[in-house]
C-alpha atoms as a PDB file:
ATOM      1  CA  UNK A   1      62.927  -2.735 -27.301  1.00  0.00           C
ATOM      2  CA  UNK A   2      63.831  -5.058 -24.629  1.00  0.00           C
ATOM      3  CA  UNK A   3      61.072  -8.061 -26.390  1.00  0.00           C
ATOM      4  CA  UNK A   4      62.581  -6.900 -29.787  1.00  0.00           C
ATOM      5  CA  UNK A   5      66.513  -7.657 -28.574  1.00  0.00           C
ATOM      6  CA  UNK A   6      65.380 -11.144 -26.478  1.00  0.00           C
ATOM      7  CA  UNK A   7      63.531 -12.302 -29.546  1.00  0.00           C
ATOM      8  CA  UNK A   8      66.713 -11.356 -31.900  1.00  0.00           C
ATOM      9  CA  UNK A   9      68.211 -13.183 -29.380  1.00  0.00           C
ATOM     10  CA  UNK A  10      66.514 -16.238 -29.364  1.00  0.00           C
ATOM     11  CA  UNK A  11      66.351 -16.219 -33.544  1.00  0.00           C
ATOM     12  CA  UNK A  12      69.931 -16.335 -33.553  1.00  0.00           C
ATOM     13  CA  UNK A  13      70.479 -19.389 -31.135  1.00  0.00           C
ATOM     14  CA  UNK A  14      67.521 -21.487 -32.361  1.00  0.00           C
ATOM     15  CA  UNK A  15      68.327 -20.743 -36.309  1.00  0.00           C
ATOM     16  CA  UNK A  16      71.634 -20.541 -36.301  1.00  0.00           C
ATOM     17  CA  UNK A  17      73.654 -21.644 -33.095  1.00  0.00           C
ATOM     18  CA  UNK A  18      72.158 -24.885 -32.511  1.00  0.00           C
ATOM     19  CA  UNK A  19      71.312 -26.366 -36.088  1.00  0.00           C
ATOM     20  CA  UNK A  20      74.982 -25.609 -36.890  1.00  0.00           C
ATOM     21  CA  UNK A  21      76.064 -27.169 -34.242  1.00  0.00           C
ATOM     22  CA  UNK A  22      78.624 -23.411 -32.906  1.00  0.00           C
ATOM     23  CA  UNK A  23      79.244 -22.786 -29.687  1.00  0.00           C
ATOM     24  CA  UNK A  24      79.021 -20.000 -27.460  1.00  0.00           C
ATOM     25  CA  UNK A  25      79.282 -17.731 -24.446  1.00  0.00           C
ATOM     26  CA  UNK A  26      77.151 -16.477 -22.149  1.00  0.00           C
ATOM     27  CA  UNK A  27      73.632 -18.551 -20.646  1.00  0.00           C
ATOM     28  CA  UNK A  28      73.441 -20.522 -23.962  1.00  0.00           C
ATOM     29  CA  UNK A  29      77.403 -21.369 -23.750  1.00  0.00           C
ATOM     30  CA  UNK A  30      76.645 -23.039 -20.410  1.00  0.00           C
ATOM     31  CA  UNK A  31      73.366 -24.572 -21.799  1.00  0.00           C
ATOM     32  CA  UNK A  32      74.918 -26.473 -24.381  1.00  0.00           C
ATOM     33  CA  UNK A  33      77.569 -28.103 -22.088  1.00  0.00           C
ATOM     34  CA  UNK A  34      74.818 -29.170 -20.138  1.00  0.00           C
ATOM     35  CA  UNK A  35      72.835 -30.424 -22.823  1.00  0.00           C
ATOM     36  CA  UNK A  36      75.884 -32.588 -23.509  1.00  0.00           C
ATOM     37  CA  UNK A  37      77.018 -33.570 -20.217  1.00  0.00           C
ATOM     38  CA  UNK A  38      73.118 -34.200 -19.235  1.00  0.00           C
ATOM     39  CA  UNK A  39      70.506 -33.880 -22.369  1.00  0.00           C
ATOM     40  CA  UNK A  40      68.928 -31.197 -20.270  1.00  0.00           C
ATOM     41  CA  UNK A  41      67.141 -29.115 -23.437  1.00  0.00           C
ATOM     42  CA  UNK A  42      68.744 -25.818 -23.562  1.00  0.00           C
ATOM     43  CA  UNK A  43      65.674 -23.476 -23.147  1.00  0.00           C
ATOM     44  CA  UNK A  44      64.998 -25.797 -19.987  1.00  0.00           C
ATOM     45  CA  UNK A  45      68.441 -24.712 -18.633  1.00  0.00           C
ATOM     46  CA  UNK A  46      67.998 -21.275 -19.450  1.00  0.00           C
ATOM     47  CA  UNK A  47      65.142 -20.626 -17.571  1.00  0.00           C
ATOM     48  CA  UNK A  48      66.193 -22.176 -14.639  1.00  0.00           C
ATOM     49  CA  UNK A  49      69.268 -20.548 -14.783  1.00  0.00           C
ATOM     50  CA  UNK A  50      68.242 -17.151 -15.257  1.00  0.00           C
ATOM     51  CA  UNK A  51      65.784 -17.815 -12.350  1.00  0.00           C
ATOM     52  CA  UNK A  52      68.403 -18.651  -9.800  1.00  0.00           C
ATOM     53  CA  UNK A  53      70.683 -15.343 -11.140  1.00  0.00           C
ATOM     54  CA  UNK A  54      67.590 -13.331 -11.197  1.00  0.00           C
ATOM     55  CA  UNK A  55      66.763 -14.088  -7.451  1.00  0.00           C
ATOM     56  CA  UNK A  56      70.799 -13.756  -6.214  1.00  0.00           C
ATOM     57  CA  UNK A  57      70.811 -10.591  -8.671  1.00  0.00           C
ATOM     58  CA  UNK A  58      67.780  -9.248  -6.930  1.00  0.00           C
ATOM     59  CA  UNK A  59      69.354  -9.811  -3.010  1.00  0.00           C
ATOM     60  CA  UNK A  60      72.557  -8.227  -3.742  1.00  0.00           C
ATOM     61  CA  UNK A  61      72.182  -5.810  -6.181  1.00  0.00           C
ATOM     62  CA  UNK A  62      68.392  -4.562  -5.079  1.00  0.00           C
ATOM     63  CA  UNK A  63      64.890  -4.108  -6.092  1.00  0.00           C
ATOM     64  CA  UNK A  64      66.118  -1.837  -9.340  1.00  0.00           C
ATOM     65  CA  UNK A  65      68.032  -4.112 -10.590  1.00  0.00           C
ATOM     66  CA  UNK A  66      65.344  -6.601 -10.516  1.00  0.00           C
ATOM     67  CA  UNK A  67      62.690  -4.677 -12.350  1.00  0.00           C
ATOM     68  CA  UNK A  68      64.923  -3.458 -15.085  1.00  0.00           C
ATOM     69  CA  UNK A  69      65.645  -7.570 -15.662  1.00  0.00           C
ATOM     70  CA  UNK A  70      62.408  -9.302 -14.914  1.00  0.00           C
ATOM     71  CA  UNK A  71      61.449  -9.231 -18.233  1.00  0.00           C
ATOM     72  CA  UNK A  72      64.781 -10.869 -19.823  1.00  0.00           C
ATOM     73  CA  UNK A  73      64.672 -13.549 -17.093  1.00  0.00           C
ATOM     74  CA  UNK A  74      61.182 -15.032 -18.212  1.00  0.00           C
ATOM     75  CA  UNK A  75      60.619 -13.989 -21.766  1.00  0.00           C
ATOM     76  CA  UNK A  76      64.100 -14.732 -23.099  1.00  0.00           C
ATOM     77  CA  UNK A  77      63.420 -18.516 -22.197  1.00  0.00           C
ATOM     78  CA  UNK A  78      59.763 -18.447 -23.110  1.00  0.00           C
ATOM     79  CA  UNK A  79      60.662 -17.552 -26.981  1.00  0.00           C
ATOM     80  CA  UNK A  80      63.351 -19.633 -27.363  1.00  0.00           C
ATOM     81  CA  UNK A  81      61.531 -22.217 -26.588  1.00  0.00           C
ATOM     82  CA  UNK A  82      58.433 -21.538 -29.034  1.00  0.00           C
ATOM     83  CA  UNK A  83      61.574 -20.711 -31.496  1.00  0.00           C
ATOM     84  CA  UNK A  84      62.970 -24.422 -31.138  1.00  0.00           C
ATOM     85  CA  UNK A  85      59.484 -26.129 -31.420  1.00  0.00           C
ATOM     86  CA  UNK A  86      59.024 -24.079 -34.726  1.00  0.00           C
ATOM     87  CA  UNK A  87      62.822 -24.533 -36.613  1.00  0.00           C
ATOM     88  CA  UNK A  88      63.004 -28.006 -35.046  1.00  0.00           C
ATOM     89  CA  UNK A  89      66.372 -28.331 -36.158  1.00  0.00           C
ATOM     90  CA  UNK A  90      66.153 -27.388 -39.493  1.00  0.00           C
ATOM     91  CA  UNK A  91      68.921 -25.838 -41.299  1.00  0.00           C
ATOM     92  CA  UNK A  92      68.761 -22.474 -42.931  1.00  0.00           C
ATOM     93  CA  UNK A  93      72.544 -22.888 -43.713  1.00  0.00           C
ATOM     94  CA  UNK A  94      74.976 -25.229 -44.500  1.00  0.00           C
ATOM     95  CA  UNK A  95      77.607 -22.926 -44.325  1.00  0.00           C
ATOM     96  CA  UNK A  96      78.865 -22.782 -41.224  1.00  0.00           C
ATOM     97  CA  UNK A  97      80.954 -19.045 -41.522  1.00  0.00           C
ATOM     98  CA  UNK A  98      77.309 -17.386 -42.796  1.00  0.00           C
ATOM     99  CA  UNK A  99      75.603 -19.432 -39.871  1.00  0.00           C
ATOM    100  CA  UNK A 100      78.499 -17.794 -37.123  1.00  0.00           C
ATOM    101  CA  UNK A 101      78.374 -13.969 -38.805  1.00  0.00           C
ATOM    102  CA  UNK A 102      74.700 -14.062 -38.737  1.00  0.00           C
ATOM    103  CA  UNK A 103      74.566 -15.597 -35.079  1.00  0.00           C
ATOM    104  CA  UNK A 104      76.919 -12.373 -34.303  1.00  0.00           C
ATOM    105  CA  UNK A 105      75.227  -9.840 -35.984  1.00  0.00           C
ATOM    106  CA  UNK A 106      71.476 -11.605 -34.215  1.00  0.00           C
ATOM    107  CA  UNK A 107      73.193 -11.790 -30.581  1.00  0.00           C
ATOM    108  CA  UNK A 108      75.074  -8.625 -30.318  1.00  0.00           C
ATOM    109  CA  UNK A 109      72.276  -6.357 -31.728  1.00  0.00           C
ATOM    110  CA  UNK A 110      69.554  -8.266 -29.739  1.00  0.00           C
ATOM    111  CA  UNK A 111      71.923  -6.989 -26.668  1.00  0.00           C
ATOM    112  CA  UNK A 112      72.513  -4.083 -27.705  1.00  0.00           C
ATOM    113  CA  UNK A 113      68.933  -2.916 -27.623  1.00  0.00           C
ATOM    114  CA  UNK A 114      68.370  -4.420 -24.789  1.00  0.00           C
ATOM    115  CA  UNK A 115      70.778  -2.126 -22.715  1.00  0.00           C
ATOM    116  CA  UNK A 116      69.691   0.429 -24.676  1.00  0.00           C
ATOM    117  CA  UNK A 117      66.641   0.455 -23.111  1.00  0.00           C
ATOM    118  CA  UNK A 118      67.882   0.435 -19.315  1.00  0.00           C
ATOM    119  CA  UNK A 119      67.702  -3.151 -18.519  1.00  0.00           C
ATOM    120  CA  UNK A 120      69.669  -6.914 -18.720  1.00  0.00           C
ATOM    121  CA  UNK A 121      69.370  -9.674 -20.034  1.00  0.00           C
ATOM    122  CA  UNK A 122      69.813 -11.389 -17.087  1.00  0.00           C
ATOM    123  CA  UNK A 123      71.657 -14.725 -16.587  1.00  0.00           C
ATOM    124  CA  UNK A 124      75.438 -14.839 -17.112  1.00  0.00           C
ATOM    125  CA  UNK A 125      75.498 -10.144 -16.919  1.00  0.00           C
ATOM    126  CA  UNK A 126      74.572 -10.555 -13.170  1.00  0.00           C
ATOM    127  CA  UNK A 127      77.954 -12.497 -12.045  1.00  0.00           C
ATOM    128  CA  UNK A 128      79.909  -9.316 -13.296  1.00  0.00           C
ATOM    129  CA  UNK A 129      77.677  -6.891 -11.839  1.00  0.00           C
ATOM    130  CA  UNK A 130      78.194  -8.715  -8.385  1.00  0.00           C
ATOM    131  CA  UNK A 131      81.814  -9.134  -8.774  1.00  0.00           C
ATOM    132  CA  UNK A 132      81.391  -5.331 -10.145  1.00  0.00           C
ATOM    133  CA  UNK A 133      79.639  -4.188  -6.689  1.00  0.00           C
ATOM    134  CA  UNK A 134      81.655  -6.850  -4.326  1.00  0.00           C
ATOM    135  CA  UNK A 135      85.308  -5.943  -5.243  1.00  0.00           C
ATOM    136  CA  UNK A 136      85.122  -3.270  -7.436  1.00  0.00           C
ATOM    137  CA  UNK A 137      86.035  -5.240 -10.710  1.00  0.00           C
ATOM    138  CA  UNK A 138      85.123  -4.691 -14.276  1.00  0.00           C
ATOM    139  CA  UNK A 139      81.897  -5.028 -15.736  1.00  0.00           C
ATOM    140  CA  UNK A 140      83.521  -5.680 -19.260  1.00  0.00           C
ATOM    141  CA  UNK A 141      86.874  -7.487 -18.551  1.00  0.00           C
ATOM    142  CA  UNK A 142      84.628 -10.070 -16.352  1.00  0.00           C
ATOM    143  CA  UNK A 143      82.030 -10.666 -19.124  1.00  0.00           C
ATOM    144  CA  UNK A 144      84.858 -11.701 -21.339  1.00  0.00           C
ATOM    145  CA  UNK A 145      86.639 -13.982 -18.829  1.00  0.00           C
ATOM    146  CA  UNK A 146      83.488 -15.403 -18.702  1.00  0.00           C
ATOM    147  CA  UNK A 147      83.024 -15.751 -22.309  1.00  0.00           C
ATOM    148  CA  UNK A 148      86.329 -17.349 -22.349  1.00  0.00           C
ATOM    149  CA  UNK A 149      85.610 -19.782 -19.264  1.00  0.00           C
ATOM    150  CA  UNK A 150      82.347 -20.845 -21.137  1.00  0.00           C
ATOM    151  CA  UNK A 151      83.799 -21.588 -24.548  1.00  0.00           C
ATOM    152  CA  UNK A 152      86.515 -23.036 -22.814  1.00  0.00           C
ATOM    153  CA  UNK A 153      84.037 -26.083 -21.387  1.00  0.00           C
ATOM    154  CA  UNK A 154      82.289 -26.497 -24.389  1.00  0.00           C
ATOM    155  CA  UNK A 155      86.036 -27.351 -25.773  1.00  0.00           C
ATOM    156  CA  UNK A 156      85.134 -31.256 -24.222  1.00  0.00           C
ATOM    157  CA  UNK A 157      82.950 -31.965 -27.100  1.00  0.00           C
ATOM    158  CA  UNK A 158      83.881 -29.627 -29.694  1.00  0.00           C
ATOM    159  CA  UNK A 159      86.451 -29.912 -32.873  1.00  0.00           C
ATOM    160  CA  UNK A 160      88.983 -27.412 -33.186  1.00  0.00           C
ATOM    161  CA  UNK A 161      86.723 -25.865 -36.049  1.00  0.00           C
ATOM    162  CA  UNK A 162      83.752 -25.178 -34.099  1.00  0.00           C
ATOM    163  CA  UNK A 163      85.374 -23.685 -31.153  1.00  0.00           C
ATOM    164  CA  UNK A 164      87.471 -21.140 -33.582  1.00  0.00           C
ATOM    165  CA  UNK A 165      83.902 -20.303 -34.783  1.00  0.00           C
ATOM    166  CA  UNK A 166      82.765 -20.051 -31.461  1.00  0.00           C
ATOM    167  CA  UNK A 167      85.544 -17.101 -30.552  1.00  0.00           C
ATOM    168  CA  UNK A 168      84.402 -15.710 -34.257  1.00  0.00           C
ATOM    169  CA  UNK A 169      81.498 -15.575 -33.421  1.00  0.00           C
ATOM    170  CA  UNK A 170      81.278 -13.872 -29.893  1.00  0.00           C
ATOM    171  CA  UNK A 171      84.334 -11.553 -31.244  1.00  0.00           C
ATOM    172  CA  UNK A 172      81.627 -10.340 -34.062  1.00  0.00           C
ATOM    173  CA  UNK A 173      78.675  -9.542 -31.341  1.00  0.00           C
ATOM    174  CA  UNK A 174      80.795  -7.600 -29.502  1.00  0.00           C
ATOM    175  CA  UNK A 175      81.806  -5.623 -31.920  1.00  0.00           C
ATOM    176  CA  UNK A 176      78.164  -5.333 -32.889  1.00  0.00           C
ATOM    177  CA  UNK A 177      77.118  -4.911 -29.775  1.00  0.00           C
ATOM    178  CA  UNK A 178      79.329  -1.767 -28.786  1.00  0.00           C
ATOM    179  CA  UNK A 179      77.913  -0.200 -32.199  1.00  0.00           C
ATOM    180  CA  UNK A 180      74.596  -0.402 -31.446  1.00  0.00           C
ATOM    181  CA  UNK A 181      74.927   1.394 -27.962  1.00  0.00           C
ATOM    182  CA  UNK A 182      76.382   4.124 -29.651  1.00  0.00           C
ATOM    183  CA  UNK A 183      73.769   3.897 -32.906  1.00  0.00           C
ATOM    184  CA  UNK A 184      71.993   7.785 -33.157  1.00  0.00           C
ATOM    185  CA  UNK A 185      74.202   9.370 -30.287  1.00  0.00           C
ATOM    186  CA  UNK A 186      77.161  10.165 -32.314  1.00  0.00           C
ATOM    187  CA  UNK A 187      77.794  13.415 -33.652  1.00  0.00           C
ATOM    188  CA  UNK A 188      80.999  15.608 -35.328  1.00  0.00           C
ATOM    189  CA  UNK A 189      82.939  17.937 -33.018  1.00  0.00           C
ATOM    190  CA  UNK A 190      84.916  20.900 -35.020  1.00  0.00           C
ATOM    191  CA  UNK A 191      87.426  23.117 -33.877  1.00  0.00           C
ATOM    192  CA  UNK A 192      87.950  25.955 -35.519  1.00  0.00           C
ATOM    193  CA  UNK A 193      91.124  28.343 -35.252  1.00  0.00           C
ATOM    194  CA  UNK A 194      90.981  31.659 -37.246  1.00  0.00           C
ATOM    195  CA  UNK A 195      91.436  35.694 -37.123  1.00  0.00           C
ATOM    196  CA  UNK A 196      87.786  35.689 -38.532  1.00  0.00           C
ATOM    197  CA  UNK A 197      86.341  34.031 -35.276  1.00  0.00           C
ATOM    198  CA  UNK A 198      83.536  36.667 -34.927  1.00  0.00           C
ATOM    199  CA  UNK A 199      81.913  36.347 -38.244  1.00  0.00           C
ATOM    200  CA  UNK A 200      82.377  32.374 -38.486  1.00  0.00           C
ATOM    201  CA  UNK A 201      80.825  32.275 -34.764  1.00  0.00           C
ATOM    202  CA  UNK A 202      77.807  34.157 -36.161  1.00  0.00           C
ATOM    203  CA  UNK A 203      77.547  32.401 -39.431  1.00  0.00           C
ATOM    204  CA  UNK A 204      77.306  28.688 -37.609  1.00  0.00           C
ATOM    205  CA  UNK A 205      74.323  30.242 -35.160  1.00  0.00           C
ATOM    206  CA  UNK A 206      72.791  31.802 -38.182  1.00  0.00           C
ATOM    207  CA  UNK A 207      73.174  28.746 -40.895  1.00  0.00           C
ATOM    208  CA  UNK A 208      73.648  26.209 -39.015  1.00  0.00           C
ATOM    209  CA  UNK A 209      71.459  26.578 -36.357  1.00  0.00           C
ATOM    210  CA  UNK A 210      74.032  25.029 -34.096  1.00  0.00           C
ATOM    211  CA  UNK A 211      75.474  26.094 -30.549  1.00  0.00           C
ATOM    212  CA  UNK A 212      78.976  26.676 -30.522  1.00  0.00           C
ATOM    213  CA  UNK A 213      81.561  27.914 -27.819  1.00  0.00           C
ATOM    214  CA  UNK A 214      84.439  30.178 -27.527  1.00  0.00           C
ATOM    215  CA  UNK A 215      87.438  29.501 -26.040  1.00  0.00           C
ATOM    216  CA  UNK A 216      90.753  31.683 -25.937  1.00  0.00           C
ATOM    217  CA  UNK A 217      93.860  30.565 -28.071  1.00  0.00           C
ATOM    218  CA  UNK A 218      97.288  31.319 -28.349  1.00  0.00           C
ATOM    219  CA  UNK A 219      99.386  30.385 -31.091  1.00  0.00           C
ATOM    220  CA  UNK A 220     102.430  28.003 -30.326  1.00  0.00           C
ATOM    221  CA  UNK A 221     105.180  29.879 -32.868  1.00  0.00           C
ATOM    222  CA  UNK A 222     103.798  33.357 -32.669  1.00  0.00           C
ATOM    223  CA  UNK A 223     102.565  33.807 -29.478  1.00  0.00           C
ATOM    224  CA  UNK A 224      99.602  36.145 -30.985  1.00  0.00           C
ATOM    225  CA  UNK A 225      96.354  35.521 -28.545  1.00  0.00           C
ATOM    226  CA  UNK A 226      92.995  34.500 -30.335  1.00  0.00           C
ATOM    227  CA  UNK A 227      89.760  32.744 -29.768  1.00  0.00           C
ATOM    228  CA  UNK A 228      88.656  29.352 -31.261  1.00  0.00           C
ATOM    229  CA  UNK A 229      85.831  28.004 -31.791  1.00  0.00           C
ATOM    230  CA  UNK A 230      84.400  24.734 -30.673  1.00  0.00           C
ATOM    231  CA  UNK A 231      80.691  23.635 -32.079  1.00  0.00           C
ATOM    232  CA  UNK A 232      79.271  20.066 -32.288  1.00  0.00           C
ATOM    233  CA  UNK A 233      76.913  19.452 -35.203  1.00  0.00           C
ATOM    234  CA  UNK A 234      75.262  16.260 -36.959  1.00  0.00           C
ATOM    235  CA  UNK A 235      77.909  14.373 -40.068  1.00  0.00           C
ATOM    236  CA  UNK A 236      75.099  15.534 -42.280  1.00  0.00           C
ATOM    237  CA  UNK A 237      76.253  19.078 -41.443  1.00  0.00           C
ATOM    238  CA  UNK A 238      79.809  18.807 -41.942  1.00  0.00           C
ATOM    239  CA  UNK A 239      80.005  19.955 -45.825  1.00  0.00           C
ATOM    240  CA  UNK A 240      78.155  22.761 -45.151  1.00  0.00           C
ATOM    241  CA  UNK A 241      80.174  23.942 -42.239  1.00  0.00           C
ATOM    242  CA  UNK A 242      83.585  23.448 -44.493  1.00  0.00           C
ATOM    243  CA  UNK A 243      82.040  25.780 -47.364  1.00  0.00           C
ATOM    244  CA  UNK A 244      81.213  28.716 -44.781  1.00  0.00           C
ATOM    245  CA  UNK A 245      84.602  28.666 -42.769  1.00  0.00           C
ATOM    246  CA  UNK A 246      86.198  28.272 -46.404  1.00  0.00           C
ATOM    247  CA  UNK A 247      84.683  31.018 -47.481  1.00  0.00           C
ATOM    248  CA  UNK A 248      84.380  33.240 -45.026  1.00  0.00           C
ATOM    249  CA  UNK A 249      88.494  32.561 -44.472  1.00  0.00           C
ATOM    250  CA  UNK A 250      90.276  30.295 -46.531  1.00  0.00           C
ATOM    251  CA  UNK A 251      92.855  29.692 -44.254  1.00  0.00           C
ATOM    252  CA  UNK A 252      91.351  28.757 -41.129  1.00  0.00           C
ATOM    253  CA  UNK A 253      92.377  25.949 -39.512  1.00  0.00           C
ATOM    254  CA  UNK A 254      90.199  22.815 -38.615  1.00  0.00           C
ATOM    255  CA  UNK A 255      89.934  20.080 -36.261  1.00  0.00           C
ATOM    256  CA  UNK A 256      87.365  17.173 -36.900  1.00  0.00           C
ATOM    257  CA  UNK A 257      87.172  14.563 -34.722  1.00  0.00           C
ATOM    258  CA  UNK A 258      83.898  12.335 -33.910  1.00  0.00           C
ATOM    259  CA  UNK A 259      82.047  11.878 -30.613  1.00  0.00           C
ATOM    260  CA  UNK A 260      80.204   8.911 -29.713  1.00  0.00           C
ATOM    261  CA  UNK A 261      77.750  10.682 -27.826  1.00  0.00           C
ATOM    262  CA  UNK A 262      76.316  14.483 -27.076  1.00  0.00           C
ATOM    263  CA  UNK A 263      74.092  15.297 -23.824  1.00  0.00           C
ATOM    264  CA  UNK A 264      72.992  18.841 -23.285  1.00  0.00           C
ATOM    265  CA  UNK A 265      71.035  21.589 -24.785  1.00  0.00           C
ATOM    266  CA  UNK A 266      70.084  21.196 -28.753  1.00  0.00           C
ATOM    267  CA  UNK A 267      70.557  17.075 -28.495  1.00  0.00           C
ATOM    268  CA  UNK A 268      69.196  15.620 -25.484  1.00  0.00           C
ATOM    269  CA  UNK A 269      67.089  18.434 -24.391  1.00  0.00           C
ATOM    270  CA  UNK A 270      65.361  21.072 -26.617  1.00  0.00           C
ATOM    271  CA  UNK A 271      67.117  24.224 -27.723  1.00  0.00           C
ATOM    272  CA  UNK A 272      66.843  27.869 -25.903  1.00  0.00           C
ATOM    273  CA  UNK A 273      66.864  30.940 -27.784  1.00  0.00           C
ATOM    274  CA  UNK A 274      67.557  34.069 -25.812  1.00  0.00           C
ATOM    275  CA  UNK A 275      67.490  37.738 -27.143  1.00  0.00           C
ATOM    276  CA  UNK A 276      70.600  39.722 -26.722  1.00  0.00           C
ATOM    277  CA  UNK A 277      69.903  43.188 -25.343  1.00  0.00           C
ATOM    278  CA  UNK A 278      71.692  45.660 -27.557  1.00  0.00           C
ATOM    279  CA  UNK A 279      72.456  49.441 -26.337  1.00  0.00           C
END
């Protein structure tokens, strides 16, 4: 996963970032105002950036940190570089709006799977995580100060155009990128209020094969004490769980809401059956 995101990665800066002339944040932000301000080629500057970040990254924030980035630091560089010898320059698109969505989608997923595996991709993520560690600042709000910084330079020898694509473009791999963390994990949380708790409770063990909890309730105009039900279950579930509450009683009352992630028995570990003992 973490070769699969830095080669998405690199695809999306040497096919679409630098033929088309966009700017951006991050590493490659800071290489292309060098490559202006001193022709330096930008997988050169990479490289030699993400060296010097991965060596202060691995004093300050330890020997983890390091081997979880490693990888990133050299390979990232290494395939852009093969990338640029291959497209050359070449266009793929004229169009410079396809050219920035694509760049998004390319960057943030490329990310994306890269944290998703446990590790960086090094470069312009370990400023944050020192600032992060040092004086207790966010992770997040410092990679988009930084974001903004970077753009910011790259202003110098940009048109107004390019640098609204540029703010496009890292607004669409965020967004891309905070969907992709959560990609698999989410599920559907129900609540369920009724006076047929017992027989709904059994009927979403039985089938449904789900877990589900039960909680006391009291209602707010009434007063009359009752249990609810709370159960978590895949969207693919959902329909199913609506005919059985509906049928079982019609007017039940239900809360569905969705969670971006579920840890626990029956998702991230396997599921225990135990035998109730019945006298």
């Amino acid at each position: 996963m973490i070769l699969l995101g830095n080669t998405m990665y690199a695809v999306a800066v040497a096919v679409f970032i630098l033929p088309n002339g966009l700017i951006t944040g991050g590493t490659t932000g800071l290489a292309l105002f060098t490559q202006y301000l001193c022709k330096i080629p930008v997988s050169l500057f990479v490289i030699v950036f993400n060296l010097i970040m991965f060596l202060i990254g691995a004093v300050v924030l330890g020997k983890s940190f390091a081997v979880t980035t490693v990888v990133s630091t050299f390979y990232y560089p290494a395939v852009l570089h093969i990338m640029e010898r291959i497209i050359n320059g070449k266009q793929f698109t004229n169009d410079m709006m396809l050219a920035t969505i694509f760049a998004g989608l390319l960057v943030g997923a490329g990310i994306g799977l890269v944290i998703r595996a446990g590790a960086s991709t090094g470069g312009m993520d370990i400023p944050p995580l020192i600032l992060n560690k040092k004086f207790g600042l966010s992770v997040s709000a410092m990679l988009y100060v930084f974001d903004v910084l970077i753009l910011c330079l790259q202003i110098f020898f940009s048109n107004t155009e390019q640098t609204l694509y540029g703010m496009l473009m890292v607004l669409v791999y965020t967004i891309v990128l905070d969907k992709v963390l959560v990609l698999g994990s989410s599920q559907i949380q129900v609540k369920i209020i009724s006076k047929e708790y017992e027989i709904i409770n059994s009927a979403i063990q039985q089938q449904l094969d789900c877990g589900s909890t039960l909680y006391m309730a009291e209602g707010g105009h009434l007063r009359e004490e009752s249990r609810a039900i709370l159960t978590v279950i895949h969207g693919r579930a959902l329909s199913k769980l609506n005919e059985i509450v509906m049928e079982l009683d019609p007017e039940a009352f239900l809360i569905i809401s969705k969670v971006n992630e579920v840890r626990g028995r029956g998702f991230t570990i396997g599921k225990k059956y135990m035998n109730k003992k019945t006298s």
